[in-house]
Protein backbone atom coordinates (compact mmCIF):
# COMPACT_ATOMS: atom_id res chain seq x y z
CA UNK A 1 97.04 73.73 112.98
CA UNK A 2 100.27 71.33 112.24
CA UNK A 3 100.91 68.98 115.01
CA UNK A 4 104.73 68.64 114.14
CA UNK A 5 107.68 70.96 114.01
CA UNK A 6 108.21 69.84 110.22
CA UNK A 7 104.17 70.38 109.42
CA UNK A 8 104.42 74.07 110.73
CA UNK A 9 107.57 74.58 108.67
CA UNK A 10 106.21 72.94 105.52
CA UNK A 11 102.80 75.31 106.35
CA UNK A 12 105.02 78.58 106.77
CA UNK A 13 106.63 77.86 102.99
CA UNK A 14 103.63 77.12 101.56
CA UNK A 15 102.36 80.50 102.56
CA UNK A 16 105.29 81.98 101.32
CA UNK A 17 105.57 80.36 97.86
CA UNK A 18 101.56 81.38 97.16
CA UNK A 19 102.07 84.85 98.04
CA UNK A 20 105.38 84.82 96.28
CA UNK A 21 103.45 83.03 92.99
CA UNK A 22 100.34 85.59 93.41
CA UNK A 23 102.50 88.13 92.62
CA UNK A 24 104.97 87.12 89.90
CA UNK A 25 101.04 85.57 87.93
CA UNK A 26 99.88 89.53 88.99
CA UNK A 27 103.12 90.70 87.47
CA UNK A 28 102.45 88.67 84.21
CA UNK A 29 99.04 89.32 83.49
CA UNK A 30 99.39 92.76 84.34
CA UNK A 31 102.23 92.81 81.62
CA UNK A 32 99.57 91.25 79.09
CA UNK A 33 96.53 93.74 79.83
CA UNK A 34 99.49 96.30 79.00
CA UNK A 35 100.43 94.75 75.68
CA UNK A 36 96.88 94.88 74.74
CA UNK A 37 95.47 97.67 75.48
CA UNK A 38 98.80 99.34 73.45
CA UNK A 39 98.13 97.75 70.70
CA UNK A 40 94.85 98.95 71.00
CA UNK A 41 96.58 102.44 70.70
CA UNK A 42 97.71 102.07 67.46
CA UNK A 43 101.20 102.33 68.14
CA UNK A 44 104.25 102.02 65.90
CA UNK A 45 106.25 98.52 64.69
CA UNK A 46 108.92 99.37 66.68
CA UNK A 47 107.01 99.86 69.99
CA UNK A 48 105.14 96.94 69.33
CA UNK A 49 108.04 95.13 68.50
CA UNK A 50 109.95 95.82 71.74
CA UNK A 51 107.05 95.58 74.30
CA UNK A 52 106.39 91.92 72.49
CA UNK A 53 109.34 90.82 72.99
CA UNK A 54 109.17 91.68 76.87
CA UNK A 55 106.16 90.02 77.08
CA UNK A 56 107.59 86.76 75.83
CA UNK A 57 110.49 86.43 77.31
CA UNK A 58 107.75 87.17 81.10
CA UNK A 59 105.77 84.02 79.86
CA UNK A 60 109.04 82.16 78.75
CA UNK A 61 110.47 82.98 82.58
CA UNK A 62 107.32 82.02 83.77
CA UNK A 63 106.92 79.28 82.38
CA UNK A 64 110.39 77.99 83.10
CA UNK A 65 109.76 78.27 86.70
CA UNK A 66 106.43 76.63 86.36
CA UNK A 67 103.83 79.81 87.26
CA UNK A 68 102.13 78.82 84.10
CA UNK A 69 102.24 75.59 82.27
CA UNK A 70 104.64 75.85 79.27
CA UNK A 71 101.98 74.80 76.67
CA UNK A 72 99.83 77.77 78.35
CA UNK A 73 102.60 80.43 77.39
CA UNK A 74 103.15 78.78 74.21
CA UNK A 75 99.54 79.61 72.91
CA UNK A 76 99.23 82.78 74.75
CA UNK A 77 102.54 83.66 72.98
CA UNK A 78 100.96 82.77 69.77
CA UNK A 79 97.94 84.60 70.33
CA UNK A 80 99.91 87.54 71.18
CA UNK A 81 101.68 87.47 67.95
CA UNK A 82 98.58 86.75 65.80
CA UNK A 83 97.04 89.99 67.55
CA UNK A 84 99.93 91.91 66.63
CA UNK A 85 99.99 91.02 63.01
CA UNK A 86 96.14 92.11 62.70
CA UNK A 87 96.83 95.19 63.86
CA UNK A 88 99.30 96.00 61.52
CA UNK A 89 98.12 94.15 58.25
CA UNK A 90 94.59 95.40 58.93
């Protein structure tokens, strides 16, 4: 329990921010299982295309308001890509 007015208040926005970060990191990894398991679907370029580039500019955002480190979304991004291009090459 906080023993000052300005420990509860700092208490009640922690709260808020974790539940408020717990769901924007849900959001985002939710977003990557979907990415995934599409390209798992064989789908076209184009689809691929467009659902990367929502995926991106998620860990970009996300990144930017420091959910995820930015070096994290930098080699997730990569990794994304890399898994893209074996789909289609091989």
């Amino acid at each position: 329990m906080p023993n000052s007015k300005s420990a509860a208040k700092s208490l009640r926005q922690s709260i808020i921010k974790r539940d408020r970060n717990r769901q924007q990191r849900s959001a985002l990894r939710t977003k990557l299982k979907k990415f995934r398991s599409l390209l798992v679907e064989k789908p076209t370029q184009e689809d691929a295309d467009k659902e990367f580039g929502l995926v991106v500019k998620a860990l970009d955002q996300a990144a930017s308001r420091q959910l995820i480190h930015k070096n994290t979304a930098s080699r997730t991004k990569s990794r994304l890509a890399a898994l893209k291009k074996k789909t289609f090459v091989g």
